[in-house]
C-alpha atoms as a PDB file:
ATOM      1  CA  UNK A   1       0.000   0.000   0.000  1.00  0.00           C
ATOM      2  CA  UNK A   2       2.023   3.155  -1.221  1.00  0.00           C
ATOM      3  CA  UNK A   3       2.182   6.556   0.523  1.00  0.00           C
ATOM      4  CA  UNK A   4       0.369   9.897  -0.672  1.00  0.00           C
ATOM      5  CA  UNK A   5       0.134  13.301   0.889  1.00  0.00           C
ATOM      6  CA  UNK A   6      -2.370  15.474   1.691  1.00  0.00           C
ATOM      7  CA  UNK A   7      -1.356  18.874   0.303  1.00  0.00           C
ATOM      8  CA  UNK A   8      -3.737  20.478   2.697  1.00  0.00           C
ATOM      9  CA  UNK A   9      -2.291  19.438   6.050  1.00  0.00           C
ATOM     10  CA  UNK A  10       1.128  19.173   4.821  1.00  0.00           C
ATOM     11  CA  UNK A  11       3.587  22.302   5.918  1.00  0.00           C
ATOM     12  CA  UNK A  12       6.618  20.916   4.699  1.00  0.00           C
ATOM     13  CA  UNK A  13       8.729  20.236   6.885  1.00  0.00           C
ATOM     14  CA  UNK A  14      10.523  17.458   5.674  1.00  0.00           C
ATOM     15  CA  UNK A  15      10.658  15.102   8.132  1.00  0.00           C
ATOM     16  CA  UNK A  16       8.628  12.106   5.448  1.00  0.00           C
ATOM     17  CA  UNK A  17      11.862  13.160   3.051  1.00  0.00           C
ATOM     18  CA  UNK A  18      14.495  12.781   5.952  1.00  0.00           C
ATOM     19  CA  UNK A  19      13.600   9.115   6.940  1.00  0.00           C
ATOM     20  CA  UNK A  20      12.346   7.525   3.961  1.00  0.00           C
ATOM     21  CA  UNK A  21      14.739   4.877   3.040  1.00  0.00           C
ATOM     22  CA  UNK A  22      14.083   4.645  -0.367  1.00  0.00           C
ATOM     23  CA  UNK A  23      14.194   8.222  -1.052  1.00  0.00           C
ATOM     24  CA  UNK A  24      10.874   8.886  -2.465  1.00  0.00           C
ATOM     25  CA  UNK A  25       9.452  11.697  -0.493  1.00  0.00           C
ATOM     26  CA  UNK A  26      10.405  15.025  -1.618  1.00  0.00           C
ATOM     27  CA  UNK A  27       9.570  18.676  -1.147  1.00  0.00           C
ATOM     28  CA  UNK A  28       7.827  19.988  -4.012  1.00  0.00           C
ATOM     29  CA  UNK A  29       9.749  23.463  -4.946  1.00  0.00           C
ATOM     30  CA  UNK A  30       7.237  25.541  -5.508  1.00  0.00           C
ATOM     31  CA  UNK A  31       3.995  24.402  -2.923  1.00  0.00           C
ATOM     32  CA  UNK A  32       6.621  23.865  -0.146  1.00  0.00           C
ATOM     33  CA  UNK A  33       4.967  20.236   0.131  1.00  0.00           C
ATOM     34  CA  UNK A  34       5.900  16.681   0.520  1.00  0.00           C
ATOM     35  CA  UNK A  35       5.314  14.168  -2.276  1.00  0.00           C
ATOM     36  CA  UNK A  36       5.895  10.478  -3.184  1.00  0.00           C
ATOM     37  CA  UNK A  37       7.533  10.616  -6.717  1.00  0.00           C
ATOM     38  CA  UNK A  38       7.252   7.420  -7.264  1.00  0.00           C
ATOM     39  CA  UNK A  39       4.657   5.377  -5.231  1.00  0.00           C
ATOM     40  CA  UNK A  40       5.508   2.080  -7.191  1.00  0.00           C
ATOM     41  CA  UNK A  41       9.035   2.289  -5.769  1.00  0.00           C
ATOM     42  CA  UNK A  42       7.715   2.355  -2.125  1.00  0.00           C
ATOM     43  CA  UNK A  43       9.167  -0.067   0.760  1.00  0.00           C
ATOM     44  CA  UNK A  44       5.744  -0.026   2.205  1.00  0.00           C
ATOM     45  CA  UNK A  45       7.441   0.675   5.494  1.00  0.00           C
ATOM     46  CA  UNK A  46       5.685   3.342   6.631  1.00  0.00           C
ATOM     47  CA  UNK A  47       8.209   5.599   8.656  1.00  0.00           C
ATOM     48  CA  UNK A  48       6.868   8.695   6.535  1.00  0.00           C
ATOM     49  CA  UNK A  49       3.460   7.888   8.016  1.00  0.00           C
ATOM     50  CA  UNK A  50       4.576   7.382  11.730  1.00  0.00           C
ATOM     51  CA  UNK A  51       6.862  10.383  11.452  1.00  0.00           C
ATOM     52  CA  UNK A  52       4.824  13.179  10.098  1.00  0.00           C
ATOM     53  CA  UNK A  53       3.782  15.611  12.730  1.00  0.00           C
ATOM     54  CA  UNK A  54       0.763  17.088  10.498  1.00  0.00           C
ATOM     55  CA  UNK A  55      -0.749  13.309   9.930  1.00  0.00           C
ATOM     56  CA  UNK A  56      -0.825  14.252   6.305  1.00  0.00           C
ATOM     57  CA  UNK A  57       0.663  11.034   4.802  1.00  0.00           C
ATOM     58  CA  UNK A  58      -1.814   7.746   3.902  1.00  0.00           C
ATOM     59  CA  UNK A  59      -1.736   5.070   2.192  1.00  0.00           C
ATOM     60  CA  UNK A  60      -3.405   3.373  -0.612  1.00  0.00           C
ATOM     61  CA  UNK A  61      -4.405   0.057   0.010  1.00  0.00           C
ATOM     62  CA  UNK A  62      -4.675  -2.758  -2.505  1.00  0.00           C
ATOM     63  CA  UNK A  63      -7.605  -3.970  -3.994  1.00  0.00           C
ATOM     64  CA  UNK A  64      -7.145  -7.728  -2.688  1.00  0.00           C
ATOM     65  CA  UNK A  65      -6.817  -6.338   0.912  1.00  0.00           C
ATOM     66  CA  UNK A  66      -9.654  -3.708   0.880  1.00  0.00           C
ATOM     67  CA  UNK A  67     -11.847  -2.647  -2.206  1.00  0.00           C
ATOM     68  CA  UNK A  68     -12.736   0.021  -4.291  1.00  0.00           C
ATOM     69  CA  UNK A  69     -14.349   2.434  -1.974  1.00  0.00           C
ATOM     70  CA  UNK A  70     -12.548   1.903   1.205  1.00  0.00           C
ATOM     71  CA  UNK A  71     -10.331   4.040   3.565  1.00  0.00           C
ATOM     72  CA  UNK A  72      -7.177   3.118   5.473  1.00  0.00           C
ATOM     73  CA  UNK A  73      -6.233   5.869   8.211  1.00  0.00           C
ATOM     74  CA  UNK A  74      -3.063   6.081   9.996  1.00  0.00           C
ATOM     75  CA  UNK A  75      -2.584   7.970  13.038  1.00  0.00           C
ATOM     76  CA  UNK A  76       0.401   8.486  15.427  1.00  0.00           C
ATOM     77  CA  UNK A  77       0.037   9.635  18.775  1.00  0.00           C
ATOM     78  CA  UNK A  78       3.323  10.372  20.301  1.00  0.00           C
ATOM     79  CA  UNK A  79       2.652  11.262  23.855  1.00  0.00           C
ATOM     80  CA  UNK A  80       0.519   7.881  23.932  1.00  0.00           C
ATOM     81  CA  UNK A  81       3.193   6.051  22.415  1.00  0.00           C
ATOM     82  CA  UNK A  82       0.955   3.986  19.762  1.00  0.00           C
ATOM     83  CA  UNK A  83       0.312   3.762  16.277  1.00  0.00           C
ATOM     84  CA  UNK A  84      -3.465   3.170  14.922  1.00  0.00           C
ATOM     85  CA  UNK A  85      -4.794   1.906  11.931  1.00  0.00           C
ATOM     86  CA  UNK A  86      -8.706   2.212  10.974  1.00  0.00           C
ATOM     87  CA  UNK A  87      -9.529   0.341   7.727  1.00  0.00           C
ATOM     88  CA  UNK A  88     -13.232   1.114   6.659  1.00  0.00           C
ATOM     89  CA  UNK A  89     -14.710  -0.859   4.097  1.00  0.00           C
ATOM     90  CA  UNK A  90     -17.375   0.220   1.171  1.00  0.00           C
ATOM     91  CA  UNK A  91     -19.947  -1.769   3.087  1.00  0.00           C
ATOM     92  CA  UNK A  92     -19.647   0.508   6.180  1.00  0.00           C
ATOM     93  CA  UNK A  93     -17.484  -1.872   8.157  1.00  0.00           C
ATOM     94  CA  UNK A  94     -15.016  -0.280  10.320  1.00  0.00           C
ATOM     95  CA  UNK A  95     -11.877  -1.883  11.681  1.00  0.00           C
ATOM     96  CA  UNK A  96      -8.971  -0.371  14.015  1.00  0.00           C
ATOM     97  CA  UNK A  97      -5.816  -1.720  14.861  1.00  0.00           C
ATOM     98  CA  UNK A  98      -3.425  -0.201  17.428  1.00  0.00           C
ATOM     99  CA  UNK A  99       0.597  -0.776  18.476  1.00  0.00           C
ATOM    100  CA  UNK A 100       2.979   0.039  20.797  1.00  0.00           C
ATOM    101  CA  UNK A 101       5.727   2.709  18.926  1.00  0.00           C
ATOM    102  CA  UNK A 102       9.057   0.280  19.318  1.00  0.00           C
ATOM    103  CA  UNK A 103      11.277   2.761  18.248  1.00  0.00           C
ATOM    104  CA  UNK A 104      14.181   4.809  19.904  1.00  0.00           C
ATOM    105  CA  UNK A 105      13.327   7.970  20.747  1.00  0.00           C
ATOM    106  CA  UNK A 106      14.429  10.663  18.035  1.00  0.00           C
ATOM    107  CA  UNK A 107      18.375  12.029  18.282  1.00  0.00           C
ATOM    108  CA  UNK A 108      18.897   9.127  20.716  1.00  0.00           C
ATOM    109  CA  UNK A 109      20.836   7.005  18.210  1.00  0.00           C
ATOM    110  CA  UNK A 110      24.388   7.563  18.018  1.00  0.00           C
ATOM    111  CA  UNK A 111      25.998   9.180  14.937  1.00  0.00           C
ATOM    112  CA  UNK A 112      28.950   5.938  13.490  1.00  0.00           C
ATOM    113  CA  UNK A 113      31.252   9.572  13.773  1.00  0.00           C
ATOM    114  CA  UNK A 114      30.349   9.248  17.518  1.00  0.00           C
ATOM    115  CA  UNK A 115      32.388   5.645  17.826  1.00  0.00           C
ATOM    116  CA  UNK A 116      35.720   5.014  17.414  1.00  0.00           C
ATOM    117  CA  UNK A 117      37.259   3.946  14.324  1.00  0.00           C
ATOM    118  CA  UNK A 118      37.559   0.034  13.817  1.00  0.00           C
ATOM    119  CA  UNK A 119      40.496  -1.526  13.881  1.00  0.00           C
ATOM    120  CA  UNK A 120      41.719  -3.534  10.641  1.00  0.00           C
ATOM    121  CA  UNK A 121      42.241  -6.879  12.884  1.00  0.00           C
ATOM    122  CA  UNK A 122      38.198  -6.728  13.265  1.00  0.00           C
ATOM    123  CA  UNK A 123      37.844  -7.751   9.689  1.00  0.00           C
ATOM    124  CA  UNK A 124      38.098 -11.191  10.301  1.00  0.00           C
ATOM    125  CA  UNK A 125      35.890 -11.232  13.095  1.00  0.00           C
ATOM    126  CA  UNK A 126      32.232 -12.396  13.044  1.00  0.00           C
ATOM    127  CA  UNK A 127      30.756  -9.583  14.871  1.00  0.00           C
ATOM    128  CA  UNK A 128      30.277  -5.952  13.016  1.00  0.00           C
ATOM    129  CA  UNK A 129      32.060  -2.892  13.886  1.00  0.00           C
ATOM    130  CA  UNK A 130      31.526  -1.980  17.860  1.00  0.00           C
ATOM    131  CA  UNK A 131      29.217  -5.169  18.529  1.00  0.00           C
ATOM    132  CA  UNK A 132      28.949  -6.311  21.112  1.00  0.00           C
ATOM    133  CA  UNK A 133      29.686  -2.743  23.039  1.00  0.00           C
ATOM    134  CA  UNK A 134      27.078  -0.320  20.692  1.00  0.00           C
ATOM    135  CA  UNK A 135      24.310  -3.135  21.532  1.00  0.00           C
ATOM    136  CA  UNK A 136      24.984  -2.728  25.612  1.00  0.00           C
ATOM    137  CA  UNK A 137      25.871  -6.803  26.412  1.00  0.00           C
ATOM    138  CA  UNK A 138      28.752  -8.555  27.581  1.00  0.00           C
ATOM    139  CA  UNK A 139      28.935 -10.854  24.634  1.00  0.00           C
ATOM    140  CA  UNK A 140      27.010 -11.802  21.498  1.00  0.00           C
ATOM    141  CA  UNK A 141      25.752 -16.170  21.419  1.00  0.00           C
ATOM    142  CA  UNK A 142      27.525 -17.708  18.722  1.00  0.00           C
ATOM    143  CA  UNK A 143      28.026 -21.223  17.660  1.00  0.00           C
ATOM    144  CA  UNK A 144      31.374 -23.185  18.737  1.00  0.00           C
ATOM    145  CA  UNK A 145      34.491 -22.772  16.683  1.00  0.00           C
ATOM    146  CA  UNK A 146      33.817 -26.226  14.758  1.00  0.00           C
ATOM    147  CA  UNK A 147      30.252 -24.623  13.184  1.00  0.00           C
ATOM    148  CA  UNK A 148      29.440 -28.097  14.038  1.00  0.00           C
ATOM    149  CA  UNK A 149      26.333 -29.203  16.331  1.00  0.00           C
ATOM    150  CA  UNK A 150      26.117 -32.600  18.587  1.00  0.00           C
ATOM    151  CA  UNK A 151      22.675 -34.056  17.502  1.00  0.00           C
END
């Protein structure tokens, strides 16, 4: 279900265009408004929807998952912490889903200029730059040294 903006309750401030990962979103030049330039590239992830302030981003939802005539609503509500979804159907049916926000809170992730640069002996190592440190544990589980499992 691709993304589109309402122009109205847009204000443009770019926040859709700052976390999309697939770079879609833009600022239009001339309305000072977001847009999806290409809907059919969309990740369907929805971070545009959760993260605009205005609640002017929606989605289009497929044929095969609600019909001609139907409505799918997104909301955020970030001092509640939740995320709600209201489908309603051409026949008048109405349904609502709501979730727990799982994310970090905004500007709480750290910058990779924030850590220390790896060293080159890591390379060979299983684990990714500043794992298991950046993830807060003592260790990360891995299998023993022979890959092998007793069965």
């Amino acid at each position: 279900m691709p993304t589109f903006v309402y122009m109205t309750r847009c204000d443009g401030c770019g926040q859709c265009v700052d976390i999309c990962p697939s770079d879609i979103m833009h600022i239009d030049r001339t309305y000072r408004r977001a847009y999806n330039i290409e809907p059919n590239f969309c990740w369907e992830c929805y971070s545009c929807v959760k993260a605009c302030p205005q609640h002017a981003i929606d989605v289009r939802g497929y044929a095969d998952f609600a019909p001609l005539g139907h409505k799918v609503r997104v909301l955020r509500d970030q001092e509640k912490r939740m995320i709600y979804w209201k489908i309603k159907f051409r026949d008048g049916r109405v349904k609502e889903f709501d979730f727990p926000i799982r994310t970090t809170p905004w500007g709480s992730i750290k910058s990779p200029s924030d850590y220390a640069v790896p060293d080159a002996s890591g390379l060979g190592a299983p684990e990714l730059a500043h794992e298991p440190t950046a993830l807060e544990v003592e260790a990360l589980p891995m299998l023993p040294p022979s890959g092998k499992t007793k069965v």
